[in-house]
Protein backbone atom coordinates (compact mmCIF):
# COMPACT_ATOMS: atom_id res chain seq x y z
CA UNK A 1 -20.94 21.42 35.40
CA UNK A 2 -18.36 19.37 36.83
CA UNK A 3 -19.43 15.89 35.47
CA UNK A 4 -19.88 17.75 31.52
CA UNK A 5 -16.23 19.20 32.18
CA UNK A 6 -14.72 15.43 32.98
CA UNK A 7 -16.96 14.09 29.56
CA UNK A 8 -14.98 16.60 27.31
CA UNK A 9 -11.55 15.80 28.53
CA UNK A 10 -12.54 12.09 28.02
CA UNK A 11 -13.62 13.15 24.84
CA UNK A 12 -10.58 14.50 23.96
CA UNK A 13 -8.49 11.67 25.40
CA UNK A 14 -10.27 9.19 23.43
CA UNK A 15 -9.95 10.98 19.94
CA UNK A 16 -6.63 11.61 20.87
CA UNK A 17 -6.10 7.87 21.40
CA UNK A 18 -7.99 6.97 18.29
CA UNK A 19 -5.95 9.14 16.38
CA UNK A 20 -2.81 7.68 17.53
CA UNK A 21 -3.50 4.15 17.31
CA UNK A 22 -4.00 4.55 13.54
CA UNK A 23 -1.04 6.42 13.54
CA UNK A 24 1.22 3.19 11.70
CA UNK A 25 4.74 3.18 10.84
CA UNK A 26 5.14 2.28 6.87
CA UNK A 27 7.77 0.46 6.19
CA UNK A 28 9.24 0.24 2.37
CA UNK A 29 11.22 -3.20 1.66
CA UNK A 30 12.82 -3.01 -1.82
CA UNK A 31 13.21 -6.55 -3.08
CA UNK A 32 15.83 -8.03 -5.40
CA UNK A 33 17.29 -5.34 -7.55
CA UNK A 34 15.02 -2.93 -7.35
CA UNK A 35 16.24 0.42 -8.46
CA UNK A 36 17.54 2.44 -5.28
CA UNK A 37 16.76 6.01 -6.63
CA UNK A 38 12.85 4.61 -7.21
CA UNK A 39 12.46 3.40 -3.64
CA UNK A 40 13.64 6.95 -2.59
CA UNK A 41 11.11 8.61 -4.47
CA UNK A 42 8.40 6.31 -2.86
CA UNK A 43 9.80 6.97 0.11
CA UNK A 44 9.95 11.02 0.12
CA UNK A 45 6.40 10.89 -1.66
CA UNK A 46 4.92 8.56 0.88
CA UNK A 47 6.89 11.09 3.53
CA UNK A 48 3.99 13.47 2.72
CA UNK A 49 0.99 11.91 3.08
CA UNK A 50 2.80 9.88 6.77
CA UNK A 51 5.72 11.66 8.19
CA UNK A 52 6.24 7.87 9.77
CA UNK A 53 7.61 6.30 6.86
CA UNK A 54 11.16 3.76 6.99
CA UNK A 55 13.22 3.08 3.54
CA UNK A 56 15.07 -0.23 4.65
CA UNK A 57 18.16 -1.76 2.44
CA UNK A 58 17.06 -4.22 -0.50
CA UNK A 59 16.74 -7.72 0.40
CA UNK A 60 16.54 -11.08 -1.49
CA UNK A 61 12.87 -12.34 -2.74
CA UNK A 62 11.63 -14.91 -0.37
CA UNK A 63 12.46 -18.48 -1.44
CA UNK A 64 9.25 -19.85 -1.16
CA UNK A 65 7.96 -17.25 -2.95
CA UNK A 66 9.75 -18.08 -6.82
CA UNK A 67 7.34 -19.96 -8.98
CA UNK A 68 9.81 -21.82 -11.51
CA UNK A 69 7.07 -22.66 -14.34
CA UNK A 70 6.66 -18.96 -15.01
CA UNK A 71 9.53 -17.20 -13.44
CA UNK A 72 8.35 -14.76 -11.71
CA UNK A 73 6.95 -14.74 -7.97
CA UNK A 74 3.90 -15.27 -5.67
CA UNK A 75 2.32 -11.86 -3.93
CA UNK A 76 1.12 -13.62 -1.82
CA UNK A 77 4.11 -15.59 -0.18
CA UNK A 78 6.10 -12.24 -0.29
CA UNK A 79 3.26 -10.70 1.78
CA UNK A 80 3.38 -13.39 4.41
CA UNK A 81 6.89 -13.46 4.45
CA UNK A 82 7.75 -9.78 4.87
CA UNK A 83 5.08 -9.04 7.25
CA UNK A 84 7.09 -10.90 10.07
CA UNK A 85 10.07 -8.81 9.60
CA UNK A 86 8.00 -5.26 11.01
CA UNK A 87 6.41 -4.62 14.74
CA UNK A 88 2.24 -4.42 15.66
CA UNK A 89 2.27 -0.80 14.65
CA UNK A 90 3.66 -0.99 11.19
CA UNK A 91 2.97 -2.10 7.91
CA UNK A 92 5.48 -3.01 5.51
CA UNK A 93 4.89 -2.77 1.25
CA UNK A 94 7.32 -4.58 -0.77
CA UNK A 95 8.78 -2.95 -3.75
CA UNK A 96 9.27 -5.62 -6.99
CA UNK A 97 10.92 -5.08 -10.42
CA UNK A 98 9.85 -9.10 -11.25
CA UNK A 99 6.78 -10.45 -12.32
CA UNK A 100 3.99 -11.52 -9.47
CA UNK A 101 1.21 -13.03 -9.08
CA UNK A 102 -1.38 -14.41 -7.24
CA UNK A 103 -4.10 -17.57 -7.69
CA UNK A 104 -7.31 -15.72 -9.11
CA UNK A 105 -10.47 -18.23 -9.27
CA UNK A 106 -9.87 -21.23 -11.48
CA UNK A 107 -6.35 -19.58 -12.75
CA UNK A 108 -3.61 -21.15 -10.89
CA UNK A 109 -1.55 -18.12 -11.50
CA UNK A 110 -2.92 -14.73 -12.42
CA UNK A 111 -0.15 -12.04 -13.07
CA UNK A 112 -0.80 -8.84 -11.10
CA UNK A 113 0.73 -5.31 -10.61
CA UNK A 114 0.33 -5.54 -6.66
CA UNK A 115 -1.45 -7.27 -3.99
CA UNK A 116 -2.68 -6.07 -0.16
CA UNK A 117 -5.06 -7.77 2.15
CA UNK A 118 -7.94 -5.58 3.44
CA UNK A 119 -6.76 -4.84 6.42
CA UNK A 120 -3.76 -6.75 6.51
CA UNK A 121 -0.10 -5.48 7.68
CA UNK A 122 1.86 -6.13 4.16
CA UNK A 123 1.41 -5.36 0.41
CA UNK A 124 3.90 -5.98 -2.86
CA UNK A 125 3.99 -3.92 -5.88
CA UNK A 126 5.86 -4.45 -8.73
CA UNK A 127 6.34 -2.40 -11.74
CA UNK A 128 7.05 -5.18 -14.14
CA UNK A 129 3.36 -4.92 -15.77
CA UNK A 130 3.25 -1.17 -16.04
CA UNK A 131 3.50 1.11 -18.90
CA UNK A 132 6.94 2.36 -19.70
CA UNK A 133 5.20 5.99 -20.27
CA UNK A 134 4.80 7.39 -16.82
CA UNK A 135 6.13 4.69 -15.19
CA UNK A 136 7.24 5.90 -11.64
CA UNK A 137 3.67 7.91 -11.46
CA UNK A 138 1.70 4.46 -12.20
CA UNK A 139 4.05 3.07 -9.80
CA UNK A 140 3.58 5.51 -6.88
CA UNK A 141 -0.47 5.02 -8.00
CA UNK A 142 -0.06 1.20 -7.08
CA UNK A 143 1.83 1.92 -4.25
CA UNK A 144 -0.99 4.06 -2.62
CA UNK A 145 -3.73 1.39 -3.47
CA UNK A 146 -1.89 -1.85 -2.11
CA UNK A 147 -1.82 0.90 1.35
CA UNK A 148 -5.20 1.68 1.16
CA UNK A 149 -6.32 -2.13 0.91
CA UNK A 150 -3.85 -2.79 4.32
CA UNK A 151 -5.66 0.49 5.77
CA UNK A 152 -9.33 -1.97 5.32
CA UNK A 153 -10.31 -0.20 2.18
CA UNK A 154 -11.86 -2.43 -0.69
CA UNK A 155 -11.80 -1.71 -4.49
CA UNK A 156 -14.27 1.40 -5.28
CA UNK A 157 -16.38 1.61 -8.46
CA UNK A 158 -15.30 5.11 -8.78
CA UNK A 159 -13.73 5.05 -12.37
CA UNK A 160 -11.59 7.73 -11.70
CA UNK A 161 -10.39 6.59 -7.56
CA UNK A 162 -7.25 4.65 -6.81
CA UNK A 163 -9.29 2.22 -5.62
CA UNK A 164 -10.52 1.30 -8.12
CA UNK A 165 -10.07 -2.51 -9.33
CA UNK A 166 -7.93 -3.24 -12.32
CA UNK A 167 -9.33 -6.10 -13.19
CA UNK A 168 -6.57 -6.94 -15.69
CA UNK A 169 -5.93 -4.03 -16.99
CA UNK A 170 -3.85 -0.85 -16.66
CA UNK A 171 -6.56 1.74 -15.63
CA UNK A 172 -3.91 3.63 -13.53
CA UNK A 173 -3.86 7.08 -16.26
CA UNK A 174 -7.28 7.39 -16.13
CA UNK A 175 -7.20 7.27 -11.73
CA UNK A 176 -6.32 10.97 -10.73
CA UNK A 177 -6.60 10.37 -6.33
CA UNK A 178 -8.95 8.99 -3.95
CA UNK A 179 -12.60 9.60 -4.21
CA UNK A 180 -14.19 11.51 -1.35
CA UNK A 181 -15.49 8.55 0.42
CA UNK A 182 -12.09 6.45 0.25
CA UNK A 183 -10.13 9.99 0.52
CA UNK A 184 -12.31 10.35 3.54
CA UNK A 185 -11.77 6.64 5.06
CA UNK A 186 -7.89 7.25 4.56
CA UNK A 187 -7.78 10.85 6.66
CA UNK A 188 -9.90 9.32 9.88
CA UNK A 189 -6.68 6.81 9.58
CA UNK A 190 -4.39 9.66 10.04
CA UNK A 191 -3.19 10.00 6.41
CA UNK A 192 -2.59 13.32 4.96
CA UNK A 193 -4.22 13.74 1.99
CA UNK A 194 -4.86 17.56 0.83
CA UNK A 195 -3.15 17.37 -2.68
CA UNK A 196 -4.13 15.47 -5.36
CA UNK A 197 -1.80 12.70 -6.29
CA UNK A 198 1.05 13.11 -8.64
């Protein structure tokens, strides 16, 4: 009786520690001019799926990042870049108004609406390719997937999920939340996701 008594607190302590350790700080980085009153509604929206959430000052792009021949800026030097600036237990999405982009195959320079590495500790969105009808929803929508792909989720072939992959288009009115697999994925991470998203 004794020994089965020590296995359940162990038990316990374990998912306790399991819990905890996915338990990460997000950290929002407005870049450039981004709008201040967006990245607050990011922030208090992202408050209520992660009560651990940090809305830091806007900073400059990084230099490295600005591709001249198209004017606009690579997702994936931002990513590297900001990810330095946040400790082990946080992950950090940058929040763009400019153009981005990434190298897609045999295209040098493919122009995207965000970018995450599955897992990874940093993301970028940027609103510059989004529909100027519901705007700051699509936004939010891009916001959540970029996470989801740092959380070790890949893109779902659920029409209707967040996850699911753009692939060069705007799909984001027809994506309504996560499907119950990725929904599920995202809650054994410690999000809380009871509401749809809106």
């Amino acid at each position: 009786m004794r020994h089965y008594f020590l296995i359940l607190i162990f038990a316990f302590i374990s998912c306790t520690n399991t819990k905890e350790q996915h338990q990460k700080i997000i950290v929002i980085q407005p870049l450039g001019d981004f709008n201040i009153e967006q990245s607050k509604s990011v922030f208090n929206k992202i408050k209520t799926i992660n009560p651990n959430v940090v809305l830091r000052q806007n900073i400059p792009f990084p230099e490295n990042a600005y591709y001249q021949p198209r004017n606009r800026y690579r997702a994936d030097s931002i990513i590297k870049t900001i990810k330095n600036n946040i400790g082990k237990d946080s992950v950090i999405v940058g929040l763009s108004n400019r153009d981005i982009s990434v190298t897609k195959g045999k295209i040098k320079d493919w122009g995207v609406m965000g970018l995450g590495y599955h897992p990874g500790k940093s993301c970028v969105v940027s609103d510059f390719r989004l529909s100027q009808q519901n705007k700051n929803q699509q936004f939010y929508k891009v916001v959540l997937h970029e996470l989801g792909h740092t959380e070790g989720l890949p893109h779902c072939p659920v029409k209707t999920c967040l996850m699911r992959d753009a692939e060069g288009k705007n799909h984001l009115n027809e994506e309504t939340d996560f499907c119950l697999k990725c929904k599920n994925f995202l809650i054994k991470k410690g999000w809380k996701l009871n509401n749809p998203v809106t």
